[in-house]
Protein backbone atom coordinates (compact mmCIF):
# COMPACT_ATOMS: atom_id res chain seq x y z
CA UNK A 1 -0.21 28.82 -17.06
CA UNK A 2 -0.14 28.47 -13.41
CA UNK A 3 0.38 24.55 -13.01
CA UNK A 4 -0.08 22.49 -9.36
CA UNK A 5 2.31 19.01 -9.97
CA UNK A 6 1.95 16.30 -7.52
CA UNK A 7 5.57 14.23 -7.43
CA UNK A 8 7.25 17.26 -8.75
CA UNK A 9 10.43 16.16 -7.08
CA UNK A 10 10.46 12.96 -8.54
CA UNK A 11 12.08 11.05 -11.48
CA UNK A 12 9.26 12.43 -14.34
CA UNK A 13 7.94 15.07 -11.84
CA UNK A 14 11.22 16.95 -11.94
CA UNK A 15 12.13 16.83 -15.57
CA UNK A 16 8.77 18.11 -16.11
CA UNK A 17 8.31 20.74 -13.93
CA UNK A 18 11.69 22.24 -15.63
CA UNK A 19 10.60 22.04 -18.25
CA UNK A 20 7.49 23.78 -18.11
CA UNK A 21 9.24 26.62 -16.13
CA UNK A 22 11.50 26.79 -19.51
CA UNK A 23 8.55 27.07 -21.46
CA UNK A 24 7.53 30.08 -18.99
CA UNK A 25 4.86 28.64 -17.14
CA UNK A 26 4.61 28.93 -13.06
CA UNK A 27 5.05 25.78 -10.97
CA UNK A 28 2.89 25.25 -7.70
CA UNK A 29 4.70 21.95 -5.97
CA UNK A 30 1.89 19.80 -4.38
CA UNK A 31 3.71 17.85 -1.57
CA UNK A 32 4.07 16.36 1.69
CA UNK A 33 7.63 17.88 2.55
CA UNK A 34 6.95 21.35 3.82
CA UNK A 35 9.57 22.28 1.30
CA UNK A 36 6.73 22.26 -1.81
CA UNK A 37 4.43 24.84 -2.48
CA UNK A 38 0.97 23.28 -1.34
CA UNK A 39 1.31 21.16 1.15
CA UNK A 40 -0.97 17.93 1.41
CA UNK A 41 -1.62 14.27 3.07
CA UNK A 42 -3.54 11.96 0.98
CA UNK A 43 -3.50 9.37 4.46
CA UNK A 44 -5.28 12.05 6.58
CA UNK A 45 -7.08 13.58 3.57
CA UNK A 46 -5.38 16.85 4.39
CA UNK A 47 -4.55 19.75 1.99
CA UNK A 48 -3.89 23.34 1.50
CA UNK A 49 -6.57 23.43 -0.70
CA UNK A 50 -6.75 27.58 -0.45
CA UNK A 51 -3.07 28.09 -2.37
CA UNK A 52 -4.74 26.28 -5.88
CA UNK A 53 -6.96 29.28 -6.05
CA UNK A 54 -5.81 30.56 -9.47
CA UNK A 55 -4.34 27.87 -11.13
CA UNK A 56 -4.94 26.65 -14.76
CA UNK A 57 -4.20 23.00 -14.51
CA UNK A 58 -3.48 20.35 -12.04
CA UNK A 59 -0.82 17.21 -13.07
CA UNK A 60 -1.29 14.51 -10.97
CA UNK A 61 2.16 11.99 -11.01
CA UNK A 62 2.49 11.43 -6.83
CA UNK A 63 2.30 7.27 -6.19
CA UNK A 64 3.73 4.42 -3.95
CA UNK A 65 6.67 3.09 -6.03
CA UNK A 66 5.52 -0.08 -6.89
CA UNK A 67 9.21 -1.58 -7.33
CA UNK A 68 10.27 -0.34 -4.31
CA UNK A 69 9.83 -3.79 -1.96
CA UNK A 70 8.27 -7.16 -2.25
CA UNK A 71 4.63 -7.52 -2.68
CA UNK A 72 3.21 -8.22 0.72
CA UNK A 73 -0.44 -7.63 1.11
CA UNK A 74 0.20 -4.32 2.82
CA UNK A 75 2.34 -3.12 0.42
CA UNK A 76 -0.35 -3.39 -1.92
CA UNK A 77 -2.75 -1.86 -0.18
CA UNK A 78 -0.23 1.03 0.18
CA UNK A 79 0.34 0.94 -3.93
CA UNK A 80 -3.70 1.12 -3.99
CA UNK A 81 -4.06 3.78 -1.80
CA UNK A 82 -1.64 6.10 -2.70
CA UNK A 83 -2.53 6.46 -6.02
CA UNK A 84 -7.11 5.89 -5.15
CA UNK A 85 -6.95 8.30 -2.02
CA UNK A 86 -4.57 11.00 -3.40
CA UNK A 87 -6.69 11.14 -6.83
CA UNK A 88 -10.04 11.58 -4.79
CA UNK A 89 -8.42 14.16 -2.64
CA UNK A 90 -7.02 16.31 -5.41
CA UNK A 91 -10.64 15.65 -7.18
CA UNK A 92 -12.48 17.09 -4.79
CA UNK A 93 -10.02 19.86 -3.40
CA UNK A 94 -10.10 21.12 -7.19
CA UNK A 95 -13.81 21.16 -8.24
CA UNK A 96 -14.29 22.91 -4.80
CA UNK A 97 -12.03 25.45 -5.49
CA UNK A 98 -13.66 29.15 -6.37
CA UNK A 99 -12.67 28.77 -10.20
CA UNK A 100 -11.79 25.39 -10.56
CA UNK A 101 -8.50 24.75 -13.12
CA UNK A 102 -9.56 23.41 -16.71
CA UNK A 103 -7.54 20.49 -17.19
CA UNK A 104 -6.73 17.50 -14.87
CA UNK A 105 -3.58 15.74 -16.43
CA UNK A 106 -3.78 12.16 -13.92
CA UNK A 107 -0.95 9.56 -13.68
CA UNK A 108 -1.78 5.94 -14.55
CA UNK A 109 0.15 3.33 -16.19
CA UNK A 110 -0.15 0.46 -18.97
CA UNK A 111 -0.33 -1.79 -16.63
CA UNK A 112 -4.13 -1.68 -16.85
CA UNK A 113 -4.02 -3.81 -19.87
CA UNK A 114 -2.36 -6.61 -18.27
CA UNK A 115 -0.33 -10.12 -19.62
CA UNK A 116 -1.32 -9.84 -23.28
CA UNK A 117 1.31 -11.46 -25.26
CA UNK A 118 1.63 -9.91 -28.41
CA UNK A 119 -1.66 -8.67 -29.51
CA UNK A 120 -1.82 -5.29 -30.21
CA UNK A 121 -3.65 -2.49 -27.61
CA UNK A 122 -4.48 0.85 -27.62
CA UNK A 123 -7.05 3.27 -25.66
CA UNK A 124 -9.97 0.72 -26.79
CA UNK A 125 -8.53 -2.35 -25.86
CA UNK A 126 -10.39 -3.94 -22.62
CA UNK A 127 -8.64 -3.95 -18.99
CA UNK A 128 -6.72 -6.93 -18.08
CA UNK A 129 -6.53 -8.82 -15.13
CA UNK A 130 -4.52 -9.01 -11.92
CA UNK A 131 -3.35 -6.72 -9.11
CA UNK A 132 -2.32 -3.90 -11.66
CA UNK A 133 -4.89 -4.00 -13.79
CA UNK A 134 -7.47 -3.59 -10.74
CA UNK A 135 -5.05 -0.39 -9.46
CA UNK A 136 -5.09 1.50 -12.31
CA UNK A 137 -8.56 0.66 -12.80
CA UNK A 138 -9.73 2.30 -9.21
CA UNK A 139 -6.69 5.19 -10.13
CA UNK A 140 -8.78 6.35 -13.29
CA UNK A 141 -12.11 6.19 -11.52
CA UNK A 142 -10.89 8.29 -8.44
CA UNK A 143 -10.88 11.09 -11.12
CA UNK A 144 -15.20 11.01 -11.51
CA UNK A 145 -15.81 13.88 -8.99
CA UNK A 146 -13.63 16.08 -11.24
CA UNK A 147 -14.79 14.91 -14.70
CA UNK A 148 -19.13 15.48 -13.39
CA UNK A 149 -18.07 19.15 -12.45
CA UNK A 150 -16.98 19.81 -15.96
CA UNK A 151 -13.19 19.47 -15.48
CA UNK A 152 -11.35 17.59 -18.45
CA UNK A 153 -9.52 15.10 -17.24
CA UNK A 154 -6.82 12.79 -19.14
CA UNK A 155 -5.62 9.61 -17.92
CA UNK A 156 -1.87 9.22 -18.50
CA UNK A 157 -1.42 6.05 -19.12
CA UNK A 158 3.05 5.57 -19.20
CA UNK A 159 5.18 2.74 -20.04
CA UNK A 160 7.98 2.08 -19.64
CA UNK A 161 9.82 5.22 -19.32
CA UNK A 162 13.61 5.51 -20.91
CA UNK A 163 16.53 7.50 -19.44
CA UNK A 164 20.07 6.94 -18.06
CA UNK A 165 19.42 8.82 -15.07
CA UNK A 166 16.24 6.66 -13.12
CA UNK A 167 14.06 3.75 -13.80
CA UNK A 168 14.82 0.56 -15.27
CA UNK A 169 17.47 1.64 -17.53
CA UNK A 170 19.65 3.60 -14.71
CA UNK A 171 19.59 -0.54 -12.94
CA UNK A 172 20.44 -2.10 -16.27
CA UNK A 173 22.54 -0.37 -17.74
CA UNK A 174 25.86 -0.91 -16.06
CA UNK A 175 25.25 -4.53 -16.95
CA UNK A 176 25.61 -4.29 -20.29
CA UNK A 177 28.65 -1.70 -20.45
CA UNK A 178 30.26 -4.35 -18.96
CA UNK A 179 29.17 -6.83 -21.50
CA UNK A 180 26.89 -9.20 -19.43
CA UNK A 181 23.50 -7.50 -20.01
CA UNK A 182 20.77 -9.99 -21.99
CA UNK A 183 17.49 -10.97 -22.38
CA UNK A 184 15.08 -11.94 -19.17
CA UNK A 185 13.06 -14.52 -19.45
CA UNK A 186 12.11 -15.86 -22.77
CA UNK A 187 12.48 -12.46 -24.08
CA UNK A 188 9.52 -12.83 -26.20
CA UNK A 189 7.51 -10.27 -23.81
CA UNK A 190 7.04 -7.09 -25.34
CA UNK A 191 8.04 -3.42 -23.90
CA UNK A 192 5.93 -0.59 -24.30
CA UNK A 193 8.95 2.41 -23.76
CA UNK A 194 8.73 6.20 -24.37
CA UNK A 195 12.22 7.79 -23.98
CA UNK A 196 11.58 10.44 -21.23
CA UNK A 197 11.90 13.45 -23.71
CA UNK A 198 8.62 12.43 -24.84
CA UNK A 199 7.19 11.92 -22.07
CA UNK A 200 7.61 15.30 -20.73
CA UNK A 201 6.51 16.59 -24.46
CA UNK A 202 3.75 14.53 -24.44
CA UNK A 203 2.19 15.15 -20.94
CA UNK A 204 3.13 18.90 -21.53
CA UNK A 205 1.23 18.79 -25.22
CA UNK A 206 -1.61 17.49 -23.18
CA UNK A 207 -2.32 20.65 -21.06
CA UNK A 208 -3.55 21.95 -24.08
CA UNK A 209 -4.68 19.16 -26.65
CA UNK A 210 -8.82 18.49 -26.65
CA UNK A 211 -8.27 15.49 -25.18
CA UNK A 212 -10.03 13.70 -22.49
CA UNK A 213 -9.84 10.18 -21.18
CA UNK A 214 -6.92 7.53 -21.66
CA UNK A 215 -4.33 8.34 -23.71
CA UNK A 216 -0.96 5.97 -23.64
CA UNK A 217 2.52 7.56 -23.39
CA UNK A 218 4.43 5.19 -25.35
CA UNK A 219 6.50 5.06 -28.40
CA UNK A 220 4.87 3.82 -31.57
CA UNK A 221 7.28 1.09 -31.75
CA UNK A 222 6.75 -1.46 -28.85
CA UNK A 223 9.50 -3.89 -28.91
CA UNK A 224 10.31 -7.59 -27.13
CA UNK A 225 12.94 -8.04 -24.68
CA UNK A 226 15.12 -10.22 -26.80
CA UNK A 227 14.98 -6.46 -29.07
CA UNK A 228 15.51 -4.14 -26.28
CA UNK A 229 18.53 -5.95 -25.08
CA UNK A 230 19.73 -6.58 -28.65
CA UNK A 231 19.23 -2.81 -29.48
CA UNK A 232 20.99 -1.60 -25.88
CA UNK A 233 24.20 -3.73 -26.25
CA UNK A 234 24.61 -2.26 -30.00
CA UNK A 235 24.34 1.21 -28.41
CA UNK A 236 26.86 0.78 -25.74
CA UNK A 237 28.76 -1.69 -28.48
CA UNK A 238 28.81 -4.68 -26.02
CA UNK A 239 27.32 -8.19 -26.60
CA UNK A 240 24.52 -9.46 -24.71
CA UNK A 241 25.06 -12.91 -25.31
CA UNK A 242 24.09 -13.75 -21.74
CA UNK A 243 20.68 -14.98 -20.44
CA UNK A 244 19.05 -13.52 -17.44
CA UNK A 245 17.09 -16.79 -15.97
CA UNK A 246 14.02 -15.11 -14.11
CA UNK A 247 15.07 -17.06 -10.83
CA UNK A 248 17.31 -14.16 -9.82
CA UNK A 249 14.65 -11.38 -10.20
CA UNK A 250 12.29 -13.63 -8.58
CA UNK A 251 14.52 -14.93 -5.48
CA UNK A 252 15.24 -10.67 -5.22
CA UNK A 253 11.89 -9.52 -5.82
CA UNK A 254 9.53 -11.94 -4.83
CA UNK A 255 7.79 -13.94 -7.59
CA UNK A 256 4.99 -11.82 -8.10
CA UNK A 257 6.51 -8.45 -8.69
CA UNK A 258 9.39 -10.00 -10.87
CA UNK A 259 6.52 -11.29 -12.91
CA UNK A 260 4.87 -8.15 -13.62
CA UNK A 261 7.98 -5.89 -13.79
CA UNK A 262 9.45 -8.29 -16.24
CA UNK A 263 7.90 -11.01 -18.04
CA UNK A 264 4.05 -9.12 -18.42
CA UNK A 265 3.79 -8.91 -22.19
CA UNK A 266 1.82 -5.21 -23.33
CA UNK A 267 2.52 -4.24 -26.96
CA UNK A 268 0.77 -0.78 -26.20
CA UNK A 269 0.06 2.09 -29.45
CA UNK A 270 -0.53 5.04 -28.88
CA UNK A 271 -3.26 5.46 -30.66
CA UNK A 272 -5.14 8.58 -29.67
CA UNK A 273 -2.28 10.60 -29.58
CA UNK A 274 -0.61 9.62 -32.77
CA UNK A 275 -4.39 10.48 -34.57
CA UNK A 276 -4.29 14.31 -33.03
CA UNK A 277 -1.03 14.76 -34.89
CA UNK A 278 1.33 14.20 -31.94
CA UNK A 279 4.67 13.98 -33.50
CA UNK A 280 7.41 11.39 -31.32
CA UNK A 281 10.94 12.86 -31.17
CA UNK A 282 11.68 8.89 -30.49
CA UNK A 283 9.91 6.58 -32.50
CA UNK A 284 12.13 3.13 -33.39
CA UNK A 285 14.48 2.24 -30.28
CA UNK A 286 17.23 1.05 -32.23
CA UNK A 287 18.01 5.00 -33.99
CA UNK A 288 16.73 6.31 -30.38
CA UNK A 289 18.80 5.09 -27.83
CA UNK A 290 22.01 6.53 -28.59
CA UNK A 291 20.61 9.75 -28.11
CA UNK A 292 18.57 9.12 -24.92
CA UNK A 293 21.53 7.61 -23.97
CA UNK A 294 23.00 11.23 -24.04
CA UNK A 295 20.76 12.74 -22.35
C-alpha cells in the first residue's frame, strides 16, 4: 500500500512508519518541514494536495502536544486547532483527490471520555466533559467531509502509550531506577496504557480491518496508579514507597493540565477491537513491562 502519515517523524509516527516500510509498504511523509514528502500548513490551509494522487490510505497522527506548556487560553486554542483544522484539511484534500484512498486511519485520544472514576468504558460509553473531552469531540467530527464521500474512516482513540524511549514513561522512569518513583495523587485513578508495540500493530491491523468509527488503542487491562507504580518498581526491582503529592505537578504544570495528565480517572476496554479478534502482544502490565522495558 502506498500510505500518506501525518506526524511521521514523531514519537508513534516514526515507529510506525518503520514499521510499515518493514512490512513492504511505501511511506508518503505529510509535513510542514520541506524535508517530508507532501508538504502542508493546516494554519494557512495549504497542501500539496497533487502528490496523494495514488495512495491507498491516509493516517492522520500530526497534533499540538498537549503536555508541552501550561494551559493558557491560547494554548488551547492551539491544541484545538491543530488537531480540528488539520483533520478538515486532510478531509477535504483527500475526497477531492482523482481516486480518493479507501481508508482514513485519524488520531484521537481517550480523553474524550473524561474523569470517570472507575466505571468501565468502551466505544459506547457517552463523551465526558471538560476541555478534552470537547477537543476530541470537534477532532472526530472534522473527519465528516471524508466519511459522506464514502471514505472509511476510524477514529483512533490512544491511551496512554508505553515505551522507554518517549512519553510519560521516558519522564518517569529514571525516578524509580533510583528508587524514589510512587504513586501520584491518591493513586486510585485508573490508566488506560497500550505498550507501543501494540499500538503500531493495532493502528497498522486497522488499514485493513472492516472497521469504521471509534475504536480505543488500549490494553485490555486498565490499571490504577497505585498498580502502575507498584508494577514499574518490581520491573526495575526498586521500591516505590514514596508519595508523589500532586502540588509538585501542579506548581510545574499549572493546575489544570496536572489534573488531566494525572489524576483523570478512564478505565478504557477495548472493546471493538478485542470482538474482531485483535490479539494484544501486551495484555496484563505486570508480565508486560519487562519486555517493553526492552524495547
Amino acid at each position: 500500500m502506498l500510505i500518506a502519515i501525518t506526524g511521521a517523524s514523531g514519537f508513534i509516527g516514526s515507529a510506525l512508519s518503520s514499521s510499515l516500510e518493514k512490512d513492504g509498504h511505501k511511506i508518503l511523509s505529510v509535513s510542514r518541514s520541506t524535508s517530508g514528502d507532501v508538504l502542508w500548513d493546516p494554519t494557512s490551509g495549504q497542501i500539496e494536495a497533487g502528490k496523494l494522487e495514488g495512495i491507498d490510505a491516509v493516517i492522520h497522527l500530526a497534533g499540538e502536544n498537549i503536555a508541552s506548556r501550561r494551559w493558557t487560553d491560547k494554548q488551547k486554542r492551539r491544541i484545538l486547532d491543530s488537531r480540528v483544522e488539520g483533520t478538515k484539511l486532510l478531509a477535504k484534500s483527500i475526497v477531492n483527490l482523482a481516486n480518493p484512498p479507501s481508508v482514513f486511519l485519524s488520531g484521537s485520544a481517550i480523553g474524550i471520555y473524561g474523569n470517570r472514576g472507575d466505571e468501565e468504558l468502551d466505544e459506547d460509553s457517552s463523551r465526558g466533559s471538560g476541555f478534552l473531552s470537547d477537543v476530541v469531540d470537534q477532532w472526530e467530527k472534522s473527519t465528516v467531509e471524508a466519511e459522506e464521500a464514502g471514505v472509511r474512516v476510524t477514529h483512533l482513540r490512544t491511551g496512554l502509550v508505553q515505551s522507554p524511549k518517549d512519553g510519560m514513561m521516558k519522564k518517569t522512569l529514571p525516578f524509580f531506577k533510583l528508587g524514589i518513583g510512587g504513586k501520584l495523587g491518591s493513586g486510585s485513578q485508573f490508566w488506560s496504557w497500550i505498550s507501543l508495540e501494540d499500538e503500531i500493530r493495532l493502528i497498522s491491523w486497522l488499514l485493513t480491518a472492516d472497521l469504521s468509527g471509534p475504536v480505543n488503542l488500549t490494553a485490555p487491562n486498565p490499571v490504577t496508579n497505585v498498580e502502575f507504580t507498584k508494577s514499574l518498581g518490581r520491573a526495575v526491582s526498586r521500591p516505590t514507597i514514596f508519595p508523589i503529592p500532586m502540588i509538585g505537578p501542579k506548581l510545574l504544570l499549572g493546575g489544570e493540565l496536572a489534573s488531566n495528565l494525572i489524576e483523570t480517572s478512564a478505565r478504557v476496554i477495548p472493546k471493538r477491537a478485542l470482538e474482531h479478534g485483535f490479539e494484544f502482544h501486551h495484555s496484563d502490565l505486570d508480565a508486560s513491562l519487562p519486555d517493553i522495558l526492552k524495547k
